[in-house]
N, C-alpha and C. Protein backbone atom coordinates (compact mmCIF):
# COMPACT_ATOMS: atom_id res chain seq x y z
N UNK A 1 20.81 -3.63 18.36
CA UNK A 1 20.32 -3.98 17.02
C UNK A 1 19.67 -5.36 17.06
N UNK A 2 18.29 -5.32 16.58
CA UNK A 2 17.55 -7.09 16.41
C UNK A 2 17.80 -7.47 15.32
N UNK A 3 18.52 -8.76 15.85
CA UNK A 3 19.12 -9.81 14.77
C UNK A 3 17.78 -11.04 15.10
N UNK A 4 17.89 -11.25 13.51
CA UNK A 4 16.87 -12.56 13.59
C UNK A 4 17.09 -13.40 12.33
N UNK A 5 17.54 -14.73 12.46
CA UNK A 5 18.26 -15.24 11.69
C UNK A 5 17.06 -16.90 10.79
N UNK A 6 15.69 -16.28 11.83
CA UNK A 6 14.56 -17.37 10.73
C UNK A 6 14.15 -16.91 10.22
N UNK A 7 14.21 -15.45 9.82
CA UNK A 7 13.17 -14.91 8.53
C UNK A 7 13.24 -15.32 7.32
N UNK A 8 12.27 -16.24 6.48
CA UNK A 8 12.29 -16.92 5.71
C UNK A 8 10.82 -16.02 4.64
N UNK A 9 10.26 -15.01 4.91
CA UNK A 9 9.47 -14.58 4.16
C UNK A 9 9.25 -13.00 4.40
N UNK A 10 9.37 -12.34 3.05
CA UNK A 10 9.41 -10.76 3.59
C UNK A 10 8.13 -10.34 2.85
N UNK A 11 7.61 -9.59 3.30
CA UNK A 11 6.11 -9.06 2.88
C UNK A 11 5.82 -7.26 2.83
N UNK A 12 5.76 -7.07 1.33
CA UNK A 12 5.57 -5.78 0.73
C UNK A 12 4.47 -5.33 1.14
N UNK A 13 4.04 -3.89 1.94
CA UNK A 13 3.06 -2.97 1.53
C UNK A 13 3.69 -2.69 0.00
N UNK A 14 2.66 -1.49 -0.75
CA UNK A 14 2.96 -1.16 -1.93
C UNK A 14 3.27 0.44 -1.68
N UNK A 15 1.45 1.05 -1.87
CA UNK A 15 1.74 2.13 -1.44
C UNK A 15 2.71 2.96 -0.41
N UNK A 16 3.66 4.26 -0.70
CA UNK A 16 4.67 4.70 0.11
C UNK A 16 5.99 3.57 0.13
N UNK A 17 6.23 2.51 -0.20
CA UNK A 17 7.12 1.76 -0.27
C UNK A 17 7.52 1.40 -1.31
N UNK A 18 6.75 0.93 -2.50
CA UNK A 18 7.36 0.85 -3.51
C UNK A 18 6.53 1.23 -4.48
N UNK A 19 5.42 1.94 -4.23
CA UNK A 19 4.76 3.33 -5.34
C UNK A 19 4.26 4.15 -4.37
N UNK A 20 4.66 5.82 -5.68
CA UNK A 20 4.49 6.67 -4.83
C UNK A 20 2.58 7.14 -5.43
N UNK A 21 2.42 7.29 -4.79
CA UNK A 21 0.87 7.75 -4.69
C UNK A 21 0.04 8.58 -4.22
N UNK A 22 0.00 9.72 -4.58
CA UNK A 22 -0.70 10.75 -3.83
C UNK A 22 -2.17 11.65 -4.65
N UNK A 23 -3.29 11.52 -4.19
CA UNK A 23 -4.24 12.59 -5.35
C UNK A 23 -3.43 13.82 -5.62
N UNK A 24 -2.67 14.34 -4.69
CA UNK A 24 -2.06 16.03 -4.60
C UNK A 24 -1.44 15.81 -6.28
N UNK A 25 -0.99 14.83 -6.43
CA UNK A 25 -0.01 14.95 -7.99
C UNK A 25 -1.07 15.40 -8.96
N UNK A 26 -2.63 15.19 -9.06
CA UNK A 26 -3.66 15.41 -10.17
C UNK A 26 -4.33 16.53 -9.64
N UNK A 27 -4.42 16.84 -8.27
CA UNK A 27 -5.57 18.04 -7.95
C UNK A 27 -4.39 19.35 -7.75
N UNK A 28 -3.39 18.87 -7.86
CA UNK A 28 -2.64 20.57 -7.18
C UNK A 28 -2.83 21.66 -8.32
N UNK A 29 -2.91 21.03 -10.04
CA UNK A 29 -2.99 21.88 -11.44
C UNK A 29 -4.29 21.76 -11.59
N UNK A 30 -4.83 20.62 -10.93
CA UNK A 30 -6.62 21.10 -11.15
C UNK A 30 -7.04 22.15 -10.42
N UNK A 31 -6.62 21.93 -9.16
CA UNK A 31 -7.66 23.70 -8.56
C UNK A 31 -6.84 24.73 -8.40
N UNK A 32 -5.27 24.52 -8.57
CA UNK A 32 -4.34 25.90 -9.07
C UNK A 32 -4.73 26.59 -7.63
N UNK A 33 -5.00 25.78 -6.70
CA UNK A 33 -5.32 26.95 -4.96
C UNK A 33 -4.92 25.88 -4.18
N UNK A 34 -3.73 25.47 -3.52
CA UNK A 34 -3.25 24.76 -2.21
C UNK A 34 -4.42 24.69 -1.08
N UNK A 35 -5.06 26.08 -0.75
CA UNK A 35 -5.62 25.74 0.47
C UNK A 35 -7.28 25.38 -0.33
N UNK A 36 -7.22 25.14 -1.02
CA UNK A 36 -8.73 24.89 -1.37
C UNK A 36 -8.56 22.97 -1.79
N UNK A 37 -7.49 23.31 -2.35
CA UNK A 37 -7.21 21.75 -2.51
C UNK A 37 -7.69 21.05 -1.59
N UNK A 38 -6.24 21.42 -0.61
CA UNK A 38 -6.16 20.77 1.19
C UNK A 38 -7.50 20.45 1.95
N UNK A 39 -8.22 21.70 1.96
CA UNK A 39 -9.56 21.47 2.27
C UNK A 39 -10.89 20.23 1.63
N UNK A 40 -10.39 20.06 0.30
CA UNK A 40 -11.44 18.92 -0.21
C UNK A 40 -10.89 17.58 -0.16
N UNK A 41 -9.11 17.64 -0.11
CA UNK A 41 -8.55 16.31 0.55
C UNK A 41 -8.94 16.18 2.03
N UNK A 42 -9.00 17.01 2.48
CA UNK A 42 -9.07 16.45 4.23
C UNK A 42 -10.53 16.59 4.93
N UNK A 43 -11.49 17.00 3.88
CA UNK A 43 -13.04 16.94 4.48
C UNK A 43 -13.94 16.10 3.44
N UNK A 44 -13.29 16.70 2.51
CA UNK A 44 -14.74 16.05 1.35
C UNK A 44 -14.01 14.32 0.62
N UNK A 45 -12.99 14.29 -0.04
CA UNK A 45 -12.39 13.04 -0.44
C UNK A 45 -11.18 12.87 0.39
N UNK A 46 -11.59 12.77 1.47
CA UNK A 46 -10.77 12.42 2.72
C UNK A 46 -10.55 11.04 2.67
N UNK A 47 -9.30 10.91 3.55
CA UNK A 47 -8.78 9.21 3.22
C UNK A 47 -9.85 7.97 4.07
N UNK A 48 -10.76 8.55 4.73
CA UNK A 48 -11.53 7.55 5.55
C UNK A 48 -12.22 7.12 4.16
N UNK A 49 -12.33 7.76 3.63
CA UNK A 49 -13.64 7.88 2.15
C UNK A 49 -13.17 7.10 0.93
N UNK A 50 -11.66 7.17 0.64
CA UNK A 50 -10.90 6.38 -0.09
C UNK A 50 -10.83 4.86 0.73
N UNK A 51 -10.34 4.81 2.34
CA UNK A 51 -10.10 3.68 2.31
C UNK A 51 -11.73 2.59 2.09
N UNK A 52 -12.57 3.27 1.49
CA UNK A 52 -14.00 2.38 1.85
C UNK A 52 -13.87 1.54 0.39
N UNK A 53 -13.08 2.39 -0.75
CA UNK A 53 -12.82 1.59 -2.00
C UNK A 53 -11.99 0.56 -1.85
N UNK A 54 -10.58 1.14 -0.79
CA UNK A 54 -10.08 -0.26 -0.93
C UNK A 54 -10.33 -1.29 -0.03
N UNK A 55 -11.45 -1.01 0.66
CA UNK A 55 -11.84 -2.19 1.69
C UNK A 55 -12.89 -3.18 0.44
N UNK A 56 -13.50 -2.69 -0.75
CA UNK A 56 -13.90 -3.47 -1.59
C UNK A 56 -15.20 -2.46 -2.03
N UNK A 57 -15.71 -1.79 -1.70
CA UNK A 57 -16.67 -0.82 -2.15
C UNK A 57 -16.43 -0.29 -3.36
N UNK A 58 -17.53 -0.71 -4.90
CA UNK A 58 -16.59 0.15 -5.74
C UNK A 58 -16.97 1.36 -5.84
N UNK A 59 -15.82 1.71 -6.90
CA UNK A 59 -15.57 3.08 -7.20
C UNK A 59 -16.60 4.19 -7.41
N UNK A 60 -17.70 2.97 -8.34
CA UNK A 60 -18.77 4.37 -8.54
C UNK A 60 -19.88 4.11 -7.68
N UNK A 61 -19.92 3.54 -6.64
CA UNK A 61 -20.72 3.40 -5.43
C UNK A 61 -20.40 4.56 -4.74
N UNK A 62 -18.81 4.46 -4.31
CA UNK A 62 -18.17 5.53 -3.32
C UNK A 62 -18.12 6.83 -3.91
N UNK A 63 -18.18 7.02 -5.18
CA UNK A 63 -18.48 8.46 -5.68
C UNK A 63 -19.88 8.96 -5.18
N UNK A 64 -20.61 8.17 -5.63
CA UNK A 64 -22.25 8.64 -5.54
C UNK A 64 -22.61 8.56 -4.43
N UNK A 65 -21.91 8.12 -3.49
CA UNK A 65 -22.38 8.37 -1.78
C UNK A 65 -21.75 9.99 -1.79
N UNK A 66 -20.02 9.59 -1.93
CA UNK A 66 -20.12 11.33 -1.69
C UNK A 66 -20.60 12.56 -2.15
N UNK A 67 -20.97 12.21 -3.67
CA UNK A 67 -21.63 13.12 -4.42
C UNK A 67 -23.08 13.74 -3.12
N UNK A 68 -23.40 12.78 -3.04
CA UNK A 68 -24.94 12.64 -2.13
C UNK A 68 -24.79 13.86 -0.95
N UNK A 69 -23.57 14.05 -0.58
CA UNK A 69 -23.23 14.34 0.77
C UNK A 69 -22.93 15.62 0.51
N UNK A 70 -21.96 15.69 -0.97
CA UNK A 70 -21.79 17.05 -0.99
C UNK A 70 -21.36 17.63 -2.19
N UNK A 71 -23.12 18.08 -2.81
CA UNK A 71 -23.61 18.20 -4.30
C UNK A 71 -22.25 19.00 -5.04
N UNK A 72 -22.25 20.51 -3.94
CA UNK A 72 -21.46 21.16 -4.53
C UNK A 72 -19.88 20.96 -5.25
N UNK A 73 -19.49 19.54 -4.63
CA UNK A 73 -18.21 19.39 -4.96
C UNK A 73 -18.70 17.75 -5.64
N UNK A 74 -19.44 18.03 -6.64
CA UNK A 74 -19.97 16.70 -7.34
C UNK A 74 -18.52 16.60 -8.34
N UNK A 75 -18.33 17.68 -9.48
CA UNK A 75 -17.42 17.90 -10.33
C UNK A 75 -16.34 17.39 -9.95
N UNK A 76 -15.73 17.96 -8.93
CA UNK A 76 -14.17 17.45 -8.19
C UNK A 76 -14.35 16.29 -7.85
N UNK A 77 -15.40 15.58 -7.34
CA UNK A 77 -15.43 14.38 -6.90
C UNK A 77 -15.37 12.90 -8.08
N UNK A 78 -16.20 13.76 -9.23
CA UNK A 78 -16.21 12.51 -10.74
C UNK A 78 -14.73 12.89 -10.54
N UNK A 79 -14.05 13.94 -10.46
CA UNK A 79 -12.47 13.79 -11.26
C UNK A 79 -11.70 12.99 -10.46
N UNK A 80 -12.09 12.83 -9.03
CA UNK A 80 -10.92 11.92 -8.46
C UNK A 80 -10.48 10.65 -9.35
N UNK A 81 -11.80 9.52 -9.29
CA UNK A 81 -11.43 8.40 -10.05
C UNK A 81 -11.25 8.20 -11.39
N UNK A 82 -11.64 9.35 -12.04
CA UNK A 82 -11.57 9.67 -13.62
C UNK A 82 -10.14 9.78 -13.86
N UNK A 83 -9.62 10.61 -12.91
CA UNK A 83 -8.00 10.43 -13.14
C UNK A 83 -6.87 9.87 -11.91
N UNK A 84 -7.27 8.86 -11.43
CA UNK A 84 -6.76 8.46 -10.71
C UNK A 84 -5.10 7.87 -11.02
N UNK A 85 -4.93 7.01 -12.18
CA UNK A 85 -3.44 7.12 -12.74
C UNK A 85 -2.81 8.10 -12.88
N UNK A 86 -3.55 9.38 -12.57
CA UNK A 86 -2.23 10.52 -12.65
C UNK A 86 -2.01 10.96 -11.03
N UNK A 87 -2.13 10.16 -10.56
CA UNK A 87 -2.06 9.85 -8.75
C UNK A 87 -1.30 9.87 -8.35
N UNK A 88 -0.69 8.63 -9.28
CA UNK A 88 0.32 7.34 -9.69
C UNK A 88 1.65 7.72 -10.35
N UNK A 89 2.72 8.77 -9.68
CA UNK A 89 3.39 9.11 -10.01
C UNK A 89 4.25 8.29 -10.69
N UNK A 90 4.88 7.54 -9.62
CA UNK A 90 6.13 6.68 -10.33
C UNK A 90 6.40 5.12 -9.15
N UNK A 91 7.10 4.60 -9.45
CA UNK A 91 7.77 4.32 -8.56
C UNK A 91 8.82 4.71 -7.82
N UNK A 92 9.40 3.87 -6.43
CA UNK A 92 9.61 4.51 -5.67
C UNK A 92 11.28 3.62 -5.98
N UNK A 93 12.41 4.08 -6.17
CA UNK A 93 13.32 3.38 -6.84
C UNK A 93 14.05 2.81 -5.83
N UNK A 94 14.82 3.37 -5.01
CA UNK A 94 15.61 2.90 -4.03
C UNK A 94 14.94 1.85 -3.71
N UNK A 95 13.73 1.29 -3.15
CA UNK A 95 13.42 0.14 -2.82
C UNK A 95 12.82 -0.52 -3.55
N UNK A 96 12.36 -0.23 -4.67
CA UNK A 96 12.67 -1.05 -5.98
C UNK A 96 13.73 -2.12 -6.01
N UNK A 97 14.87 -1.41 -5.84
CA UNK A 97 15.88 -2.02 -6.31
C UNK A 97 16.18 -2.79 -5.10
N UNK A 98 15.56 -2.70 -4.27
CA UNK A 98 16.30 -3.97 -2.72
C UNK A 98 14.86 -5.01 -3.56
N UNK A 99 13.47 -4.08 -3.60
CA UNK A 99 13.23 -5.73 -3.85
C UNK A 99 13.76 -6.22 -4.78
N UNK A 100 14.11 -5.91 -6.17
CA UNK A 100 14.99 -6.45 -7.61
C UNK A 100 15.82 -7.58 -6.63
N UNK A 101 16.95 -6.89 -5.70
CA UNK A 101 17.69 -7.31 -5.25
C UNK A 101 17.51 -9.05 -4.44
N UNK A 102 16.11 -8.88 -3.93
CA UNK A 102 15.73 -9.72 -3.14
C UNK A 102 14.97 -11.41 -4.06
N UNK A 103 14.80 -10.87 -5.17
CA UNK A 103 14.05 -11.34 -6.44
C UNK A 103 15.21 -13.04 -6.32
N UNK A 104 16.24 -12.51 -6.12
CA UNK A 104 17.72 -13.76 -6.34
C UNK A 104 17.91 -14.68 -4.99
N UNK A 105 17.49 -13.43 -3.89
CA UNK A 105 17.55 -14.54 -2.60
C UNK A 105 17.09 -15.42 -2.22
N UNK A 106 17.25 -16.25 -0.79
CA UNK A 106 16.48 -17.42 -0.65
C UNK A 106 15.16 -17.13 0.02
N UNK A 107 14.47 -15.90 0.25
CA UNK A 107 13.56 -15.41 0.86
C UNK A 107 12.19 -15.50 -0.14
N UNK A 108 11.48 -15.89 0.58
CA UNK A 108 9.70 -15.92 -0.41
C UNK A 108 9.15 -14.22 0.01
N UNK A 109 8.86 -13.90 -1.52
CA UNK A 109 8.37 -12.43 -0.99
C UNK A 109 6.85 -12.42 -1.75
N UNK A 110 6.39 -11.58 -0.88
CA UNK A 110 4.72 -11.53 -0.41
C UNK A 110 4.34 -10.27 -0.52
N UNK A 111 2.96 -9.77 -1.44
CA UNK A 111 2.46 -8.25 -0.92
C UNK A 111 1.14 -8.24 -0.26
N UNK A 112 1.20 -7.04 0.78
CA UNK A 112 0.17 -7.26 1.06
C UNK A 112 -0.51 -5.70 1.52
N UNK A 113 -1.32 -5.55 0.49
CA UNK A 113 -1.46 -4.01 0.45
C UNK A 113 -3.12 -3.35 0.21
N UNK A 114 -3.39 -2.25 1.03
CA UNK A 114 -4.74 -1.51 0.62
C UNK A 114 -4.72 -1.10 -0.70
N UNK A 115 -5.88 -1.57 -1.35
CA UNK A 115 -5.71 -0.75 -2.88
C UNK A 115 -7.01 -1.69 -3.21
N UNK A 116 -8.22 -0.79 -4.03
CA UNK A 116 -8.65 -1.23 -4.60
C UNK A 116 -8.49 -1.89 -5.37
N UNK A 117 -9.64 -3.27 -5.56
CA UNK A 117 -9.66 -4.13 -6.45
C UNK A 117 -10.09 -3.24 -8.28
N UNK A 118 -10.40 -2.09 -8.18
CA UNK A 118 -10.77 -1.80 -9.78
C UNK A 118 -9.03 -1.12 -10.22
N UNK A 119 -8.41 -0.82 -9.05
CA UNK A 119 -7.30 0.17 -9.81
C UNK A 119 -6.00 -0.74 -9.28
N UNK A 120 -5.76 -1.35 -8.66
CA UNK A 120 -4.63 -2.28 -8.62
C UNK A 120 -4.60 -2.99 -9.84
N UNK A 121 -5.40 -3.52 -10.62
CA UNK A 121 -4.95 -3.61 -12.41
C UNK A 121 -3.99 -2.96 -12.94
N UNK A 122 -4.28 -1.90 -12.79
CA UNK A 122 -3.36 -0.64 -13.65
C UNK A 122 -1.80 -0.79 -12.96
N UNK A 123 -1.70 -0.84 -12.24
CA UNK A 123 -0.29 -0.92 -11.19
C UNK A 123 -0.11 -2.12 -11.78
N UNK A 124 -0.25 -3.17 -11.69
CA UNK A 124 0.04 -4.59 -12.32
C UNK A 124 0.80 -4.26 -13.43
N UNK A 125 -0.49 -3.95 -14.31
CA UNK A 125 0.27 -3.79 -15.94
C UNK A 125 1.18 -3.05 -16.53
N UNK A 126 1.45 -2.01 -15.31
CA UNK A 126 2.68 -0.63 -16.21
C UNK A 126 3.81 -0.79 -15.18
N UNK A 127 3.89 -1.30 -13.80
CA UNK A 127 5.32 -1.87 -13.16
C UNK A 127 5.36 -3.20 -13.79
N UNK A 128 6.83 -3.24 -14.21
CA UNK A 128 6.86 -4.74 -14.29
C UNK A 128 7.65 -5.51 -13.41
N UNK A 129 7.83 -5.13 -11.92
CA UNK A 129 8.68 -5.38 -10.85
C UNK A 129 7.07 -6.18 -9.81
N UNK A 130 5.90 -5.89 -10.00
CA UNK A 130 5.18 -6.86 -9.44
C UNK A 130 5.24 -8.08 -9.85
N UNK A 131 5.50 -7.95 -11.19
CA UNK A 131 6.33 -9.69 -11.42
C UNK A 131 6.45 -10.64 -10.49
N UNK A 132 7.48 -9.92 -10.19
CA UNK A 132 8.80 -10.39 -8.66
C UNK A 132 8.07 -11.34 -7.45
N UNK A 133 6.65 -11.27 -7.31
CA UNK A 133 5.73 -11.62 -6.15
C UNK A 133 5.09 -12.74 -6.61
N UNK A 134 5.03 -12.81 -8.27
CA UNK A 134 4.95 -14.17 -8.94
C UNK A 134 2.81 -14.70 -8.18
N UNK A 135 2.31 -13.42 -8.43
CA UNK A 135 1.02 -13.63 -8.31
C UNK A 135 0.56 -13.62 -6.84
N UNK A 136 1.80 -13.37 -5.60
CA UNK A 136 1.62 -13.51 -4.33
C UNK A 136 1.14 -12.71 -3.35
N UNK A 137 -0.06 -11.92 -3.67
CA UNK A 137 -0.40 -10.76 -3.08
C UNK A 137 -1.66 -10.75 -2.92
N UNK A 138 -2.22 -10.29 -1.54
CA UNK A 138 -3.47 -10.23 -1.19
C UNK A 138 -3.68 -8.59 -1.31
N UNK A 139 -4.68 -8.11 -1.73
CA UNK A 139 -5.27 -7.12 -2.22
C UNK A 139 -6.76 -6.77 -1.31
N UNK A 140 -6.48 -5.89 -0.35
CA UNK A 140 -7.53 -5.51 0.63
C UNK A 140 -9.00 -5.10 -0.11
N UNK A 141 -8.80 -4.81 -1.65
CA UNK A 141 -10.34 -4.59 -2.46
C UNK A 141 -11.13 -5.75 -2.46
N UNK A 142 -10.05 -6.94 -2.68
CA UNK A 142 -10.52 -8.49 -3.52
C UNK A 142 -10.85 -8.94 -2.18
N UNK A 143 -10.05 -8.67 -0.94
CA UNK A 143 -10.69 -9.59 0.42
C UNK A 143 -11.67 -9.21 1.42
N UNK A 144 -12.23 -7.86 0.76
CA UNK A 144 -12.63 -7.32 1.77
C UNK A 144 -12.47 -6.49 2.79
N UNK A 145 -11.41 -7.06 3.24
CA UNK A 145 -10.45 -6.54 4.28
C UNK A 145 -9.58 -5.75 4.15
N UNK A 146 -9.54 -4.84 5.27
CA UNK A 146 -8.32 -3.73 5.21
C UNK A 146 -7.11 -3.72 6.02
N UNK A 147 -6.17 -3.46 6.34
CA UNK A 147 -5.46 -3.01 7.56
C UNK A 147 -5.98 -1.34 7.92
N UNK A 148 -5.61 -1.71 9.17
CA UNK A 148 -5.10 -2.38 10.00
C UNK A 148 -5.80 -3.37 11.07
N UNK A 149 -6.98 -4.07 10.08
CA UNK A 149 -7.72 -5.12 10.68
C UNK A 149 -6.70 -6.51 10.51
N UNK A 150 -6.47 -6.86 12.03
CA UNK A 150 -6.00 -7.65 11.80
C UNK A 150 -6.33 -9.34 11.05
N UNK A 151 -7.27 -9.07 10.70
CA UNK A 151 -7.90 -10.12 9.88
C UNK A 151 -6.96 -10.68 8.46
N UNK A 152 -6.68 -9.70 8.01
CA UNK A 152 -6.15 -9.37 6.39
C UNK A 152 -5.06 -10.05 6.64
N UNK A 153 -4.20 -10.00 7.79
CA UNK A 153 -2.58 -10.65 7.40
C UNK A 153 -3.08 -12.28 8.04
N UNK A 154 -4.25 -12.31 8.81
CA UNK A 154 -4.40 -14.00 8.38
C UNK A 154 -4.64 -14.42 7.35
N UNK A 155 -5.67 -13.49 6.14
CA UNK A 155 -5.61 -14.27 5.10
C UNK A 155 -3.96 -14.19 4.49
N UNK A 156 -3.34 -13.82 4.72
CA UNK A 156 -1.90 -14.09 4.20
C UNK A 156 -1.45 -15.12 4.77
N UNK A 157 -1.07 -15.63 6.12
CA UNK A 157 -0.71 -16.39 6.46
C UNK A 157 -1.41 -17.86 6.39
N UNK A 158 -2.58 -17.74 6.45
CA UNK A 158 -2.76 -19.33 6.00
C UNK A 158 -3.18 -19.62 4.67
N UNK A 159 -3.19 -18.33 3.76
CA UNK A 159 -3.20 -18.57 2.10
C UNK A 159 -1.86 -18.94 1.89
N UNK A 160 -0.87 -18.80 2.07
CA UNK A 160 0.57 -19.29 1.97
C UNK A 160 1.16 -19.77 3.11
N UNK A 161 0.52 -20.33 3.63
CA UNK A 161 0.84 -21.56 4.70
C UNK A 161 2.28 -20.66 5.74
N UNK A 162 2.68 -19.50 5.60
CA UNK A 162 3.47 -18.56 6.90
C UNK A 162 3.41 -18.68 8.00
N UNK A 163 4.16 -18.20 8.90
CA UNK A 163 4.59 -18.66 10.26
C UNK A 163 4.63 -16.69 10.19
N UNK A 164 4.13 -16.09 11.23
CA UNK A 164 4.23 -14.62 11.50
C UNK A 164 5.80 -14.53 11.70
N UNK A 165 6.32 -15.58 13.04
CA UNK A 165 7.59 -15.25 13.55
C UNK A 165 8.55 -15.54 12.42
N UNK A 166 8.37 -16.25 11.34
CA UNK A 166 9.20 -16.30 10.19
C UNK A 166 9.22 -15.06 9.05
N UNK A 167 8.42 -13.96 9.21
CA UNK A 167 8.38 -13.42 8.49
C UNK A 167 9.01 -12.00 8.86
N UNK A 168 8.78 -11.00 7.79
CA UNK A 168 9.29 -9.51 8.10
C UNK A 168 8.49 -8.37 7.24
N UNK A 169 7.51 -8.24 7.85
CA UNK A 169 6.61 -7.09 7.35
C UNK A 169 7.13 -5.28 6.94
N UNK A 170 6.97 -5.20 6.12
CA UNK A 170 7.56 -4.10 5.61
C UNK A 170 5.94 -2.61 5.27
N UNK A 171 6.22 -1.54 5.97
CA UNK A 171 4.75 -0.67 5.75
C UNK A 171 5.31 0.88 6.43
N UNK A 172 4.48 1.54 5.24
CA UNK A 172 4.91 3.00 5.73
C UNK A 172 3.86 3.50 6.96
N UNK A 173 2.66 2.89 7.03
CA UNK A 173 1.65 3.37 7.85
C UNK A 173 2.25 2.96 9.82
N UNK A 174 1.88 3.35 10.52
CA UNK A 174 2.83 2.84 11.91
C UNK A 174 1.27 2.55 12.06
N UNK A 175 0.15 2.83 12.37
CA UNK A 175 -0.94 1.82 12.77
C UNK A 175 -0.53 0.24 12.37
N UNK A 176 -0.35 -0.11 10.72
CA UNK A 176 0.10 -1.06 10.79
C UNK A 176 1.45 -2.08 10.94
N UNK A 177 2.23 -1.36 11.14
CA UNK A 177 3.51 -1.96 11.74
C UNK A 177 2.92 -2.52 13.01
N UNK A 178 2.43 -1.25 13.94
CA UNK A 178 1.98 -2.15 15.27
C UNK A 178 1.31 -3.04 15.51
N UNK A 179 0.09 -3.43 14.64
CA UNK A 179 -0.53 -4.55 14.68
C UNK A 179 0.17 -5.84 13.78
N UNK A 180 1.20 -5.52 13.00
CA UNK A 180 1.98 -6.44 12.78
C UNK A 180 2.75 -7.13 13.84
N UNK A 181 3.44 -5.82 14.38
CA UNK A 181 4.42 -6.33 15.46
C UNK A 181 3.72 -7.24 16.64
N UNK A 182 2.40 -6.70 16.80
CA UNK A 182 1.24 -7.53 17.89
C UNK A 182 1.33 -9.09 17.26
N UNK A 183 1.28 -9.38 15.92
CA UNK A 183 0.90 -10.72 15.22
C UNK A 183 2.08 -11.41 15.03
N UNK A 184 3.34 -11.08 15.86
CA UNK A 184 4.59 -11.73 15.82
C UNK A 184 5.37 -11.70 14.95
N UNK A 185 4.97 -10.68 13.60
CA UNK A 185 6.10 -10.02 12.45
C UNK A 185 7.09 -9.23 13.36
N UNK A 186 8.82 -9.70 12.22
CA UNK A 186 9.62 -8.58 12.71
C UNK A 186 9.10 -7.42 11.57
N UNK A 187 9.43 -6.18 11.37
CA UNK A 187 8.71 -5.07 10.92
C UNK A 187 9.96 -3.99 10.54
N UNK A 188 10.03 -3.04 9.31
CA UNK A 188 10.87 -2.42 9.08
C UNK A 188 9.47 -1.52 8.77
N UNK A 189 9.48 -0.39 9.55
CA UNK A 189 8.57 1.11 9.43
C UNK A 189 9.06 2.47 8.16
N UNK A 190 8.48 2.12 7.00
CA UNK A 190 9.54 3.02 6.21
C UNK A 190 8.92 4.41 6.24
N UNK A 191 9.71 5.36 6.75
CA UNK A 191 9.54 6.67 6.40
C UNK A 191 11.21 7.10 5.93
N UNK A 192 11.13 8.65 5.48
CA UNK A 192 12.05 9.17 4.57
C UNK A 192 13.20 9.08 4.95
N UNK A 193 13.58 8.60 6.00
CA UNK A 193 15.35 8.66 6.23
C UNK A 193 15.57 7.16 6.19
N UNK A 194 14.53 6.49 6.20
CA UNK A 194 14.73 4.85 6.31
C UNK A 194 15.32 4.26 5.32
N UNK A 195 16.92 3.56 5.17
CA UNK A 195 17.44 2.42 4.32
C UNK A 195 16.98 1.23 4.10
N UNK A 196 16.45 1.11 3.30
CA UNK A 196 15.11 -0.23 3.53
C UNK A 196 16.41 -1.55 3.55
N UNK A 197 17.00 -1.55 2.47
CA UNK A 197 18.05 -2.40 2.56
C UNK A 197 19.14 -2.39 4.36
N UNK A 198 19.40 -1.97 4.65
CA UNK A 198 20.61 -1.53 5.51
C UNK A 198 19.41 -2.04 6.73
N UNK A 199 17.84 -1.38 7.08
CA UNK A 199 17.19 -2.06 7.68
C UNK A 199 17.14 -3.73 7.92
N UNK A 200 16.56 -4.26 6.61
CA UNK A 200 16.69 -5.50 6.40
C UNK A 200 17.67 -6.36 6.95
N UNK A 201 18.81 -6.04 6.40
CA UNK A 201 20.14 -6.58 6.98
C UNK A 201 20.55 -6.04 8.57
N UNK A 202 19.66 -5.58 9.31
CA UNK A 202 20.11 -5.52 10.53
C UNK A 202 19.18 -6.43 11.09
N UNK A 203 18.26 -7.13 10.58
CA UNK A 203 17.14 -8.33 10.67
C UNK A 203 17.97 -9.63 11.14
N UNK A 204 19.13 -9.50 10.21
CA UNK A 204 20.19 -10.55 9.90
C UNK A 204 19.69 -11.31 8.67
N UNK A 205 18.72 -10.25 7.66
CA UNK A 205 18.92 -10.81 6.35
C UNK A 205 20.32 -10.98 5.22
N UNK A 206 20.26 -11.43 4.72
CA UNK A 206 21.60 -11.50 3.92
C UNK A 206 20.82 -11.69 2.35
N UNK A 207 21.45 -10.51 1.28
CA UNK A 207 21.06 -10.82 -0.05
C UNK A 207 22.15 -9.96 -0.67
């Protein structure tokens, strides 16, 4: 078990960690057909195509390119961002509540997450647990930058003056865990059996 007893700053992805987010929640009653769905998530509004919004491209730029590409699925394509809050299921509670938890400790907590700059608003204003970060979050729409370029967690680290080896990066994606782990973050990889808390504390956090 890695014990590490300088972590002095823990740093939130959002998406998959502490909101759940998927288009499937708005298109599965829109096209009422799984495999027709599947097919326009994984060719036509495929995630290479989403991540170009949250690298900073807006929204109705990235529509009208794909529209361009592929007339026939113009309709489905206005509806992605038209209803994109119904995406936006909920939050994700269990680790909710470690960060709540973490809100009291002596640890500085940090987000640092893909998400467009037009729809990370909306997440702001209806969680009120981004609070908790007290304005401390770099937003891959607003910088440009995405992960898993490692560019993005420098602007974290010298926008808040961080030490990598002091910190503990938290992300459901494993592309970016690894380029974390490359930049001298310790790293908790969350997928579904993962105790985010029980993780943490095998860090040798204490809260």
């Amino acid at each position: 078990m890695q014990q590490n007893l300088t972590i002095k700053n823990i740093i939130f992805d959002f998406g998959g960690v502490v909101m759940d987010w998927n288009p499937r929640y708005f298109f599965k009653d829109y096209f009422n057909d799984d495999e027709r769905m599947e097919y326009f998530l994984k060719y036509i509004a495929h995630d290479e195509w989403n991540a170009e919004q949250d690298r900073g491209r807006s929204l109705s730029e990235g529509t009208e390119i794909q529209v361009q590409k592929f007339p026939e699925w113009e309709k489905e394509l206005r509806a992605y961002y038209d209803n994109w809050t119904r995406m936006l299921r909920a939050d994700i509670p269990e680790n909710v509540e470690v960060l709540r938890k973490l809100q009291h400790s002596d640890y500085e907590l940090f987000g640092l997450t893909n998400w467009s700059a037009e729809t990370f608003p909306y997440a702001l204003e209806n969680y009120d647990f981004f609070d908790i970060f007290e304005g401390k979050i770099v937003v891959s729409g607003t910088e440009k930058l995405i992960k898993p370029d490692p560019k993005i967690w420098h602007v974290l680290l010298e926008r808040y003056n961080l030490k990598a080896e002091e910190s503990v990066f938290i992300d459901d994606n494993p592309k970016n865990i690894e380029v974390a782990k490359s930049l001298g973050f310790a790293t908790v990889h969350i997928i579904e059996e993962i105790n985010l808390e029980k993780e943490l504390k095998s860090l040798g956090l204490i809260f």
